[in-house]
PDB file of N, CA and C in Angstrom:
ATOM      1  N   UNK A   1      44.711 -79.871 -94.685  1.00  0.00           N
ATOM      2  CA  UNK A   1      46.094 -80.179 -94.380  1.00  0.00           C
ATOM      3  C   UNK A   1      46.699 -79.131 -93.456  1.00  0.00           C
ATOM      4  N   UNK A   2      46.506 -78.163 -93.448  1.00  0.00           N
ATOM      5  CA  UNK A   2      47.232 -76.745 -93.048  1.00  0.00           C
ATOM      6  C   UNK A   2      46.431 -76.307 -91.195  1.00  0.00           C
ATOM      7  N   UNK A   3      45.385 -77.458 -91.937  1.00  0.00           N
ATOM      8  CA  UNK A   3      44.571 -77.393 -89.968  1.00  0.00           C
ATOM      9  C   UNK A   3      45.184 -78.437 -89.317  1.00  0.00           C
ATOM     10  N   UNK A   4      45.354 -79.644 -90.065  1.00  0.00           N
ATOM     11  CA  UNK A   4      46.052 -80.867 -89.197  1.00  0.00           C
ATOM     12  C   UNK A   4      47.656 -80.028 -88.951  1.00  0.00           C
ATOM     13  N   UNK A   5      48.003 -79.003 -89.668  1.00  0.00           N
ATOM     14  CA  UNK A   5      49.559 -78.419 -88.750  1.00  0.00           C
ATOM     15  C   UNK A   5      49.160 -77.804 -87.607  1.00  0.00           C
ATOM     16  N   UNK A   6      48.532 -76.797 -87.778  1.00  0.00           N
ATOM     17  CA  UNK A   6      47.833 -76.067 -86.392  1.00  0.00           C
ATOM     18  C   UNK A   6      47.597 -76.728 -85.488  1.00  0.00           C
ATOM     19  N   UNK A   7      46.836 -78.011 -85.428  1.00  0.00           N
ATOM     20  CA  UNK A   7      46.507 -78.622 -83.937  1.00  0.00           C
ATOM     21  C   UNK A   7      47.731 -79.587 -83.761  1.00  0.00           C
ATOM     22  N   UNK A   8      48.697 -79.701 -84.649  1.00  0.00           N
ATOM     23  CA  UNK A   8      50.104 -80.550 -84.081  1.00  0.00           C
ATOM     24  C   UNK A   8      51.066 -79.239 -83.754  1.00  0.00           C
ATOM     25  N   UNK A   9      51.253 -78.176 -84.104  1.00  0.00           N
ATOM     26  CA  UNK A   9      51.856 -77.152 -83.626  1.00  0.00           C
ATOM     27  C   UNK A   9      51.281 -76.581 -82.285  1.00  0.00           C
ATOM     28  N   UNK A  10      50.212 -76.567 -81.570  1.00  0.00           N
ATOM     29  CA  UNK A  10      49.208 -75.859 -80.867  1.00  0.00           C
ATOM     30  C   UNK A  10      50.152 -77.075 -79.593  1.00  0.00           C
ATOM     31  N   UNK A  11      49.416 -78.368 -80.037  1.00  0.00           N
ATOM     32  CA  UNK A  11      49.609 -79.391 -79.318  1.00  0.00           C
ATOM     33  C   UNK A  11      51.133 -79.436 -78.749  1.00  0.00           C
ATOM     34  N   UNK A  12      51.950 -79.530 -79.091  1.00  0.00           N
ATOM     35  CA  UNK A  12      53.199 -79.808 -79.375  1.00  0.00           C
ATOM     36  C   UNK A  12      53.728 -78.190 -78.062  1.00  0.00           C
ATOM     37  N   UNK A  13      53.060 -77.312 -78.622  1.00  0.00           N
ATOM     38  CA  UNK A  13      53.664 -76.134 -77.615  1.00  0.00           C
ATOM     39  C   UNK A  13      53.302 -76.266 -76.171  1.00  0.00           C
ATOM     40  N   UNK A  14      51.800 -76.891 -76.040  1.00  0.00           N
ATOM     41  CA  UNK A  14      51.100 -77.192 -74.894  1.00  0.00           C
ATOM     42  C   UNK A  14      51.801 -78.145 -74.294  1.00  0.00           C
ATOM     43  N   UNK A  15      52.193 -79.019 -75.194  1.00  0.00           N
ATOM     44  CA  UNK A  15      53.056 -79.794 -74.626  1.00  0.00           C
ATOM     45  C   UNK A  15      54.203 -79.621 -73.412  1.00  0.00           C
ATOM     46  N   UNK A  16      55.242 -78.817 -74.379  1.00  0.00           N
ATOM     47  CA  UNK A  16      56.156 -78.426 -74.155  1.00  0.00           C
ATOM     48  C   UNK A  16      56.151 -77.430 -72.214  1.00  0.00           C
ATOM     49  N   UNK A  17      54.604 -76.560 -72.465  1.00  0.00           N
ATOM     50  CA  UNK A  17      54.676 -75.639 -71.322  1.00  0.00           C
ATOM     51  C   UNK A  17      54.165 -76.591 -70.249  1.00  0.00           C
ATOM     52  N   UNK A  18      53.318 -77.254 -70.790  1.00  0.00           N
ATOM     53  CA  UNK A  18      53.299 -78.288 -69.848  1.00  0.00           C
ATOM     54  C   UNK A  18      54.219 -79.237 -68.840  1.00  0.00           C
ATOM     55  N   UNK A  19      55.072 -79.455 -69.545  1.00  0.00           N
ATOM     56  CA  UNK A  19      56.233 -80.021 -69.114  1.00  0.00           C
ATOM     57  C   UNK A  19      57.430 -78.851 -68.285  1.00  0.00           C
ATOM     58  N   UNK A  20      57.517 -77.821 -69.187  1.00  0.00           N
ATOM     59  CA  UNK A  20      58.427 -77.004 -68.363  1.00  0.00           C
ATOM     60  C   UNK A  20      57.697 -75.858 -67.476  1.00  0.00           C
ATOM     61  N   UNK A  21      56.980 -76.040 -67.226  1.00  0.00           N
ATOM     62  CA  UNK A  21      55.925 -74.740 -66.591  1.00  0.00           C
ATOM     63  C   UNK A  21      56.233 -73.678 -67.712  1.00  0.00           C
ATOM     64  N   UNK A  22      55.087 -72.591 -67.026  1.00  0.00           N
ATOM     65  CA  UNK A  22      54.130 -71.930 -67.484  1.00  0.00           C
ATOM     66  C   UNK A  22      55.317 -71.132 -67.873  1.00  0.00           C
ATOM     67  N   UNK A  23      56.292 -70.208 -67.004  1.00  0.00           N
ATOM     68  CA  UNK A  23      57.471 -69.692 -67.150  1.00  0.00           C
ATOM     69  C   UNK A  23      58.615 -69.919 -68.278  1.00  0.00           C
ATOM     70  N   UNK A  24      58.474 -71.786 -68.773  1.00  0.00           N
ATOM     71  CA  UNK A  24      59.150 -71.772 -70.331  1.00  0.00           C
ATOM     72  C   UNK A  24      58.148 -71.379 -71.095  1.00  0.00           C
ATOM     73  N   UNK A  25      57.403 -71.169 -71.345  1.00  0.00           N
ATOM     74  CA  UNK A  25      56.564 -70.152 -72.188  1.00  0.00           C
ATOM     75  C   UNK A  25      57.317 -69.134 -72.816  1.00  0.00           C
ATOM     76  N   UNK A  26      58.007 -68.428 -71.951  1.00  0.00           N
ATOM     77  CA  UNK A  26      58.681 -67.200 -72.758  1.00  0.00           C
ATOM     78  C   UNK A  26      59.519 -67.764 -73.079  1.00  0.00           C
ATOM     79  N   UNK A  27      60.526 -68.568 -73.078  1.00  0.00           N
ATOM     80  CA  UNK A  27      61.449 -69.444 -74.126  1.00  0.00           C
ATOM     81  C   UNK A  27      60.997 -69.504 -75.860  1.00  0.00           C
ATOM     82  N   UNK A  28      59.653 -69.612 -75.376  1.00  0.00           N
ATOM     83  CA  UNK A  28      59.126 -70.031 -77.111  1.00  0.00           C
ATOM     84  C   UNK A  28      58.545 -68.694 -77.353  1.00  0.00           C
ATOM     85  N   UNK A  29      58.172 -67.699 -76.721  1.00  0.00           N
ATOM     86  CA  UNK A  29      56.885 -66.457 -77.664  1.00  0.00           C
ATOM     87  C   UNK A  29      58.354 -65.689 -77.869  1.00  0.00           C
ATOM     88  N   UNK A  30      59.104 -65.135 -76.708  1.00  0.00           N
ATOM     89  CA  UNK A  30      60.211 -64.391 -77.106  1.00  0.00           C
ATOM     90  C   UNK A  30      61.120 -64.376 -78.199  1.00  0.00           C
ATOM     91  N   UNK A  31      61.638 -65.218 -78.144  1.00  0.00           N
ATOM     92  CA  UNK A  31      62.967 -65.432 -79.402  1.00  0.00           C
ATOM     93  C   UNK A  31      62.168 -65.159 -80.692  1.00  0.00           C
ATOM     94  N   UNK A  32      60.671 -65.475 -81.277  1.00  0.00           N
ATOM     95  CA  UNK A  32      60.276 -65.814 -82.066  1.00  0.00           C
ATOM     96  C   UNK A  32      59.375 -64.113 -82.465  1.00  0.00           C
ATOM     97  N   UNK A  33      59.374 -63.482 -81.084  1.00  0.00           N
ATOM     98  CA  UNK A  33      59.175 -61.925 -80.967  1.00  0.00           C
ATOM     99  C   UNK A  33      60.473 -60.687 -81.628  1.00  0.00           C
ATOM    100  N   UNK A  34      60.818 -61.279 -81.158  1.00  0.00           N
ATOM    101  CA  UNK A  34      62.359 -60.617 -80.931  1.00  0.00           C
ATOM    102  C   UNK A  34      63.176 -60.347 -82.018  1.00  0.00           C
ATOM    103  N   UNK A  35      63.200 -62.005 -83.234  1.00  0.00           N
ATOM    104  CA  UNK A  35      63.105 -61.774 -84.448  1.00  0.00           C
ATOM    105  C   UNK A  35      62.202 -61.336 -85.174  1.00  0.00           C
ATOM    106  N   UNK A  36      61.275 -60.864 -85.075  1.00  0.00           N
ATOM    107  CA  UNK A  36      60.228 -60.243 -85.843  1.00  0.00           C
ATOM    108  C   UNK A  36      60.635 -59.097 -85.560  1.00  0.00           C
ATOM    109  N   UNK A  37      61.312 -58.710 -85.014  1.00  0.00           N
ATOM    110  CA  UNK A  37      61.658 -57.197 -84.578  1.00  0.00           C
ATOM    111  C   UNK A  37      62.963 -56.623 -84.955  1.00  0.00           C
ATOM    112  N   UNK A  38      64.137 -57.818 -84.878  1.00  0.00           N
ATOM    113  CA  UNK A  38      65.437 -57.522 -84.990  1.00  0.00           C
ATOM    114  C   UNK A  38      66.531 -58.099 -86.224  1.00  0.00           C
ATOM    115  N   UNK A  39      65.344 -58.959 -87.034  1.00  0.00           N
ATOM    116  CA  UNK A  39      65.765 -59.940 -87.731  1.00  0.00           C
ATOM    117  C   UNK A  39      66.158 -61.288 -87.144  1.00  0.00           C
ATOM    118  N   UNK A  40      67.097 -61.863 -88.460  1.00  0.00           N
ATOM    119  CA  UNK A  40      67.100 -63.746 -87.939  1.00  0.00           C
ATOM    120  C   UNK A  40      69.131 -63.332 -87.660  1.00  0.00           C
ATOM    121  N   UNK A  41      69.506 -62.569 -87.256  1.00  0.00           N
ATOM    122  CA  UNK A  41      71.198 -62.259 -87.026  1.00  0.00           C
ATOM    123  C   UNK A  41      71.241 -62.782 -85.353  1.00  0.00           C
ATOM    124  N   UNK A  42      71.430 -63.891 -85.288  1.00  0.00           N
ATOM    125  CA  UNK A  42      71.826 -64.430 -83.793  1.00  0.00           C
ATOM    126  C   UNK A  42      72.175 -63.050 -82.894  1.00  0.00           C
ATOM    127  N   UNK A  43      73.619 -62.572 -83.473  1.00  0.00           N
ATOM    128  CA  UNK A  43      74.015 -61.874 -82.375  1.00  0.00           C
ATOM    129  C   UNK A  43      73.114 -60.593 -82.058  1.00  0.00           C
ATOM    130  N   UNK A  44      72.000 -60.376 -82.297  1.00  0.00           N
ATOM    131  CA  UNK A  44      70.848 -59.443 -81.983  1.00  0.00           C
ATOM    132  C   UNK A  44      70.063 -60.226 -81.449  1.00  0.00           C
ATOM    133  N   UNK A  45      69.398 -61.797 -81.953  1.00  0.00           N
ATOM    134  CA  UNK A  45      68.236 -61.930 -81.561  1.00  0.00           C
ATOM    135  C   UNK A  45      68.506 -62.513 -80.079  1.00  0.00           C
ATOM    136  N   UNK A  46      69.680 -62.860 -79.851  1.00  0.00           N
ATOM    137  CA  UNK A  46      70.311 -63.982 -78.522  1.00  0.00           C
ATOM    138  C   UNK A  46      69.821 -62.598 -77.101  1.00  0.00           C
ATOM    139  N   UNK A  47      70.467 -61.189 -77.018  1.00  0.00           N
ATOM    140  CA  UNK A  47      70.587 -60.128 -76.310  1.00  0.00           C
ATOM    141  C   UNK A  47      69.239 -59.815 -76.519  1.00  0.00           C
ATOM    142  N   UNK A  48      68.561 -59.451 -77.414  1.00  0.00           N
ATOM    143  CA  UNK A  48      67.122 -59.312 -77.138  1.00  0.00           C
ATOM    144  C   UNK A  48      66.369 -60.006 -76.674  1.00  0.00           C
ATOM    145  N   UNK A  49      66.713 -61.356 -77.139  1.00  0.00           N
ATOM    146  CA  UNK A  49      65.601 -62.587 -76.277  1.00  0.00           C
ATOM    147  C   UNK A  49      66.108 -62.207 -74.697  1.00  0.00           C
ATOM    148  N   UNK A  50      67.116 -62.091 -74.353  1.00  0.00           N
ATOM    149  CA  UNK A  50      67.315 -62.369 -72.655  1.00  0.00           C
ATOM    150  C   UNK A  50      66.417 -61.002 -72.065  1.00  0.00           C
ATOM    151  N   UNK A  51      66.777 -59.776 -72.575  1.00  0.00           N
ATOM    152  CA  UNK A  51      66.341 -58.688 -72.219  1.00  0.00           C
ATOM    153  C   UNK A  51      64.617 -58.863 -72.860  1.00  0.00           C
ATOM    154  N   UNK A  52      64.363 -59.370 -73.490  1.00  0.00           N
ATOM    155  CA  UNK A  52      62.593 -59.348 -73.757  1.00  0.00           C
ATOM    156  C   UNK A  52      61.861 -59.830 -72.672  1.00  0.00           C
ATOM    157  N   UNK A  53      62.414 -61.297 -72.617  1.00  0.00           N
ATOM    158  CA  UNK A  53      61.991 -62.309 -71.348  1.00  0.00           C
ATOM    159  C   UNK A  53      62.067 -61.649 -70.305  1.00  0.00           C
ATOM    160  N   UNK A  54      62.960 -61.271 -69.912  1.00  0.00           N
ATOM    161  CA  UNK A  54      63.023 -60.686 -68.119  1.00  0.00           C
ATOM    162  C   UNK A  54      62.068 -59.652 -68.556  1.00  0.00           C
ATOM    163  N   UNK A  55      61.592 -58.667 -69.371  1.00  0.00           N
ATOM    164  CA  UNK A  55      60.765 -57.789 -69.589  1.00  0.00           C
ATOM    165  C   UNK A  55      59.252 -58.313 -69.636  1.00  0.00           C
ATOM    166  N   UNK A  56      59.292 -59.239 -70.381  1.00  0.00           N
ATOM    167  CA  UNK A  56      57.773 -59.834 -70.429  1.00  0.00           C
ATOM    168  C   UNK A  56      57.728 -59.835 -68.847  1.00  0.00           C
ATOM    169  N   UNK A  57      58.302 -61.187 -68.344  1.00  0.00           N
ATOM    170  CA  UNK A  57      58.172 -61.478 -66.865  1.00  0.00           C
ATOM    171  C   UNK A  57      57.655 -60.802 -65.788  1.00  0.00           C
ATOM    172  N   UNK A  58      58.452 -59.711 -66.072  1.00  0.00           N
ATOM    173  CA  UNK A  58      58.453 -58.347 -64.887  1.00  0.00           C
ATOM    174  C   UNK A  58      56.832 -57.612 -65.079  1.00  0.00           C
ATOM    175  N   UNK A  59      57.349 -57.489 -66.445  1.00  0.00           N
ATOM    176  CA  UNK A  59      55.723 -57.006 -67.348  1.00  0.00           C
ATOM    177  C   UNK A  59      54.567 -57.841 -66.696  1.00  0.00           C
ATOM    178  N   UNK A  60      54.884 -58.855 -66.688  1.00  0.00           N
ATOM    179  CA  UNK A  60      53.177 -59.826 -66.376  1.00  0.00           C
ATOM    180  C   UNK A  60      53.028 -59.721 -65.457  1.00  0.00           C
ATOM    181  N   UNK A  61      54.402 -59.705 -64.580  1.00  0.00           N
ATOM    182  CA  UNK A  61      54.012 -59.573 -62.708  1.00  0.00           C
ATOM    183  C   UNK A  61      53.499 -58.895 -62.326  1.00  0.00           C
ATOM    184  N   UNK A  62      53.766 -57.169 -62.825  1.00  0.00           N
ATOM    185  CA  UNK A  62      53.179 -56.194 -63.042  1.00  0.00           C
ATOM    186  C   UNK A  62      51.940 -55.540 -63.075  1.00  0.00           C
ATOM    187  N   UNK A  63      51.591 -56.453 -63.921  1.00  0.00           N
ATOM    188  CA  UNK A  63      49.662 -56.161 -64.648  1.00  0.00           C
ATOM    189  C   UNK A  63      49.178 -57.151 -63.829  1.00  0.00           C
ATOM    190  N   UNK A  64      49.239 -58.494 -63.258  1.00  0.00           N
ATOM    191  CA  UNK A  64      48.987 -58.981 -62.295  1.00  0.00           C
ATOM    192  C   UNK A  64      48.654 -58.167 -60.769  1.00  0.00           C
ATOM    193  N   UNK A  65      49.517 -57.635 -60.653  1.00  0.00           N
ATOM    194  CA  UNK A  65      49.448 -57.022 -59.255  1.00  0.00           C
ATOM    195  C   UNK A  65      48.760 -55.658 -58.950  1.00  0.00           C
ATOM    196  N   UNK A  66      49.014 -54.953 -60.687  1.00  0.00           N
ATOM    197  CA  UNK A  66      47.843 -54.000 -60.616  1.00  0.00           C
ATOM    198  C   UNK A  66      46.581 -54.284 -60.427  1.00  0.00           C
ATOM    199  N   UNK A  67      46.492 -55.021 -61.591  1.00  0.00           N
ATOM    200  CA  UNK A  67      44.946 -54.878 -61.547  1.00  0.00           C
ATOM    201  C   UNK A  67      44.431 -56.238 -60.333  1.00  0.00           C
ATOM    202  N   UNK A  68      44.982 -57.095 -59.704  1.00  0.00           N
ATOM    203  CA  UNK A  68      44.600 -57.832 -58.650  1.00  0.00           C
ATOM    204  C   UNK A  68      45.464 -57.456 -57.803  1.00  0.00           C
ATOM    205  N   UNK A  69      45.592 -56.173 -56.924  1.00  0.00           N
ATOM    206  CA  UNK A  69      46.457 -55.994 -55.820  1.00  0.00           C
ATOM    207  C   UNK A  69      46.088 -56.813 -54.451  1.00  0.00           C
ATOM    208  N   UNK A  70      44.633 -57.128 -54.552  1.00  0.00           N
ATOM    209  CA  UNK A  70      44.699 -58.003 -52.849  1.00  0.00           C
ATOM    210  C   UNK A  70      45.304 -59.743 -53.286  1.00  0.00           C
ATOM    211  N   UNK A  71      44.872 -60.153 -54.436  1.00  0.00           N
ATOM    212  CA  UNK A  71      45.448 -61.458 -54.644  1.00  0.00           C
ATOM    213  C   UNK A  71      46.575 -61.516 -55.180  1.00  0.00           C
ATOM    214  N   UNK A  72      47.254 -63.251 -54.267  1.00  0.00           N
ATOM    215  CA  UNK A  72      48.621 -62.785 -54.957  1.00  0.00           C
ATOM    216  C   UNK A  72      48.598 -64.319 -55.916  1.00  0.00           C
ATOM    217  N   UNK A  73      48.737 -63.612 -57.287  1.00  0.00           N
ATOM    218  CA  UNK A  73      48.672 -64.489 -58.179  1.00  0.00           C
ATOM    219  C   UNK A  73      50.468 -65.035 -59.230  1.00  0.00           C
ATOM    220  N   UNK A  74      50.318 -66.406 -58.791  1.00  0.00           N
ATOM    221  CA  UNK A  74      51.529 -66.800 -59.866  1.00  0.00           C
ATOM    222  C   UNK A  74      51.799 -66.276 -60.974  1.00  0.00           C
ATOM    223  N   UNK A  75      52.900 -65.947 -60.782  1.00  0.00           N
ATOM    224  CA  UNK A  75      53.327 -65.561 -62.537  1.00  0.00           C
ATOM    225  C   UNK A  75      53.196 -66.081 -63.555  1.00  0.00           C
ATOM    226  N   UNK A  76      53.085 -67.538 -63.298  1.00  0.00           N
ATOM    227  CA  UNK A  76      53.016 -68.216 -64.512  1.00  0.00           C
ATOM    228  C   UNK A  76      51.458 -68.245 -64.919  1.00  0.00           C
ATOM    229  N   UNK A  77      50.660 -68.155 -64.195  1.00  0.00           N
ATOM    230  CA  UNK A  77      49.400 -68.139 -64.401  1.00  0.00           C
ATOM    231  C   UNK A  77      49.513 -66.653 -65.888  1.00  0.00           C
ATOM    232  N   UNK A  78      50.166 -65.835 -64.993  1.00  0.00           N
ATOM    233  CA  UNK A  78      49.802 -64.466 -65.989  1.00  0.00           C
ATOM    234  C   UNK A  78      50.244 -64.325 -67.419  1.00  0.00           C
ATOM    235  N   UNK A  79      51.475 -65.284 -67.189  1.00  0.00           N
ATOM    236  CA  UNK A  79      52.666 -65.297 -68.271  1.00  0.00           C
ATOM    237  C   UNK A  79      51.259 -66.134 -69.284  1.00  0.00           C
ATOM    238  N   UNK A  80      50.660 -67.077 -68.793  1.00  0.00           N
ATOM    239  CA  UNK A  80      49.780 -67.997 -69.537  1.00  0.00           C
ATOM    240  C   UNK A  80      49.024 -67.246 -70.241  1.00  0.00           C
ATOM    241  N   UNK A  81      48.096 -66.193 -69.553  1.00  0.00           N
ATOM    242  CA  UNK A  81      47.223 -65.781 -69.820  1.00  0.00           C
ATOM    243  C   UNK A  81      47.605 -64.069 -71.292  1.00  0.00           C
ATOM    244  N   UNK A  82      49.077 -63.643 -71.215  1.00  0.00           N
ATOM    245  CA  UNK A  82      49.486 -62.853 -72.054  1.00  0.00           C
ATOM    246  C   UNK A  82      50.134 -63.261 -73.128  1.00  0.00           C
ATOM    247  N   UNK A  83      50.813 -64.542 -72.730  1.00  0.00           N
ATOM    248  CA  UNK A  83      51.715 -65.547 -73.749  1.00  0.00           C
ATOM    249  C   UNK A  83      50.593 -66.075 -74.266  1.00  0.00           C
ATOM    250  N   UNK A  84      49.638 -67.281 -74.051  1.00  0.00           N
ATOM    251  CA  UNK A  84      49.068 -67.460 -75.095  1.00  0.00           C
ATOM    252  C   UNK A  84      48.159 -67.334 -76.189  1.00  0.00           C
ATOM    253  N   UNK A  85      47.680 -65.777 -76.340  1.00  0.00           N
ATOM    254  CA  UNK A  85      47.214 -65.000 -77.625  1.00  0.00           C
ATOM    255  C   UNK A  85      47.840 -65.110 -78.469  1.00  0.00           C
ATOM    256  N   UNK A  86      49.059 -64.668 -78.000  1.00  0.00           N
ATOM    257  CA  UNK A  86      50.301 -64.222 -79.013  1.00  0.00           C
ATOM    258  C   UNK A  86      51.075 -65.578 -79.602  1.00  0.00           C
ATOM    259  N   UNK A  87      51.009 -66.567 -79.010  1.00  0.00           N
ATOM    260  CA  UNK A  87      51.441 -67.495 -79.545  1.00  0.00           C
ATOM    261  C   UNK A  87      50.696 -68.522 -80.681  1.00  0.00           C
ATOM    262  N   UNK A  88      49.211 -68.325 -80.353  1.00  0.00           N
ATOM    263  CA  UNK A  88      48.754 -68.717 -81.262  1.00  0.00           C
ATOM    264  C   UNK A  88      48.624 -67.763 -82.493  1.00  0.00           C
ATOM    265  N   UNK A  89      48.293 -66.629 -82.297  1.00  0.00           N
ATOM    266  CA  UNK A  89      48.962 -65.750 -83.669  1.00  0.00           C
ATOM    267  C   UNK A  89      49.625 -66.266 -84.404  1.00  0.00           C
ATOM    268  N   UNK A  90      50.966 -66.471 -83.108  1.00  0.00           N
ATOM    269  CA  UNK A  90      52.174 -66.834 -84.371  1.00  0.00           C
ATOM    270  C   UNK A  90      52.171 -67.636 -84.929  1.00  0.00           C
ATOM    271  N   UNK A  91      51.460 -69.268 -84.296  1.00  0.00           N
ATOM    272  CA  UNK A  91      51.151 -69.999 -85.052  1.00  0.00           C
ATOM    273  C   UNK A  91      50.245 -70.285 -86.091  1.00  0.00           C
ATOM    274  N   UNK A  92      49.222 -69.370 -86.037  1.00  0.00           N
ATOM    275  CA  UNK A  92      48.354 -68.876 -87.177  1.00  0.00           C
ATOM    276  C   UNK A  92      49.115 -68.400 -88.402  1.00  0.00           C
ATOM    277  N   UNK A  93      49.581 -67.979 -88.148  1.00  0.00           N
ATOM    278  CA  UNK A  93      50.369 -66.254 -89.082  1.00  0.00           C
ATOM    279  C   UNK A  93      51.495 -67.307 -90.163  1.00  0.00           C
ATOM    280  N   UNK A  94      52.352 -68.036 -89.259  1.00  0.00           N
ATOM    281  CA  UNK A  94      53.547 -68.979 -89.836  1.00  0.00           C
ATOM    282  C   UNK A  94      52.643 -70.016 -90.822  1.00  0.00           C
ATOM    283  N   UNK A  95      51.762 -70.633 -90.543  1.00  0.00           N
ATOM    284  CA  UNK A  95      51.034 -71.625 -91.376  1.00  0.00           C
ATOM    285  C   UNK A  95      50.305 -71.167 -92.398  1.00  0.00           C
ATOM    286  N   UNK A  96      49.815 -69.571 -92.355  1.00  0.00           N
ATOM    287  CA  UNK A  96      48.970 -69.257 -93.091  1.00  0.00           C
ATOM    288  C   UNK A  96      49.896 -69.036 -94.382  1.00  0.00           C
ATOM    289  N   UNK A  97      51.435 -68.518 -93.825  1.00  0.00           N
ATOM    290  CA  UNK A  97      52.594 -67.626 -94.505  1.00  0.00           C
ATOM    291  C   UNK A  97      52.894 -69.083 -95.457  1.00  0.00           C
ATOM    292  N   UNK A  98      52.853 -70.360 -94.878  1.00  0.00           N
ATOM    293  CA  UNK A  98      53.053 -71.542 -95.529  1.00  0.00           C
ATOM    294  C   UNK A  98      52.662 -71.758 -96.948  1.00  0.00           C
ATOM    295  N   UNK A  99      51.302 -71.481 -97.152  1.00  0.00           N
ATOM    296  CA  UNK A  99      50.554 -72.051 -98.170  1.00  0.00           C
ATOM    297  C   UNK A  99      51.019 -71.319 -99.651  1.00  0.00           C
TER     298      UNK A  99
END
């Protein structure tokens, strides 16, 4: 039961980045970061999510360009490639926290 959530949660996010590019990605890992960090008090997690996101962002562009300085690679590609570890974590971590 707890695997049929995982591949409708997994699915459902893929979905989602799919549809909004790679860049709404941090819409969903951030806020869900941010409270793990600051608690569930809106007026903390709202100012951290904005300031996380532009941080991730900058962050991915970043490590992108270091370590591939002759190619110039999309952000969203990178955002993909750092966002989704961490997102499946979380979705690991929340389902496991379920049972």
């Amino acid at each position: 039961m707890a695997g049929d959530r995982r591949v409708v949660v997994v699915l459902l996010a893929g979905s989602a980045v799919a549809l909004a590019g790679p860049i709404g990605f941090v819409g969903l890992v951030v806020p869900h970061a941010c409270r793990m960090l600051v608690g569930v008090d809106y007026r903390w997690v709202i100012p951290f999510s904005a300031g996380g996101g532009a941080l991730l962002v900058v962050g991915a562009d970043a490590l992108a360009r270091h370590f591939l300085p002759d190619v110039n690679l999309p952000v969203g590609v990178t955002m993909a490639l750092v966002g989704a570890p961490f997102f499946i974590w979380l979705a690991r971590r929340r389902i496991g926290g379920a049972r």
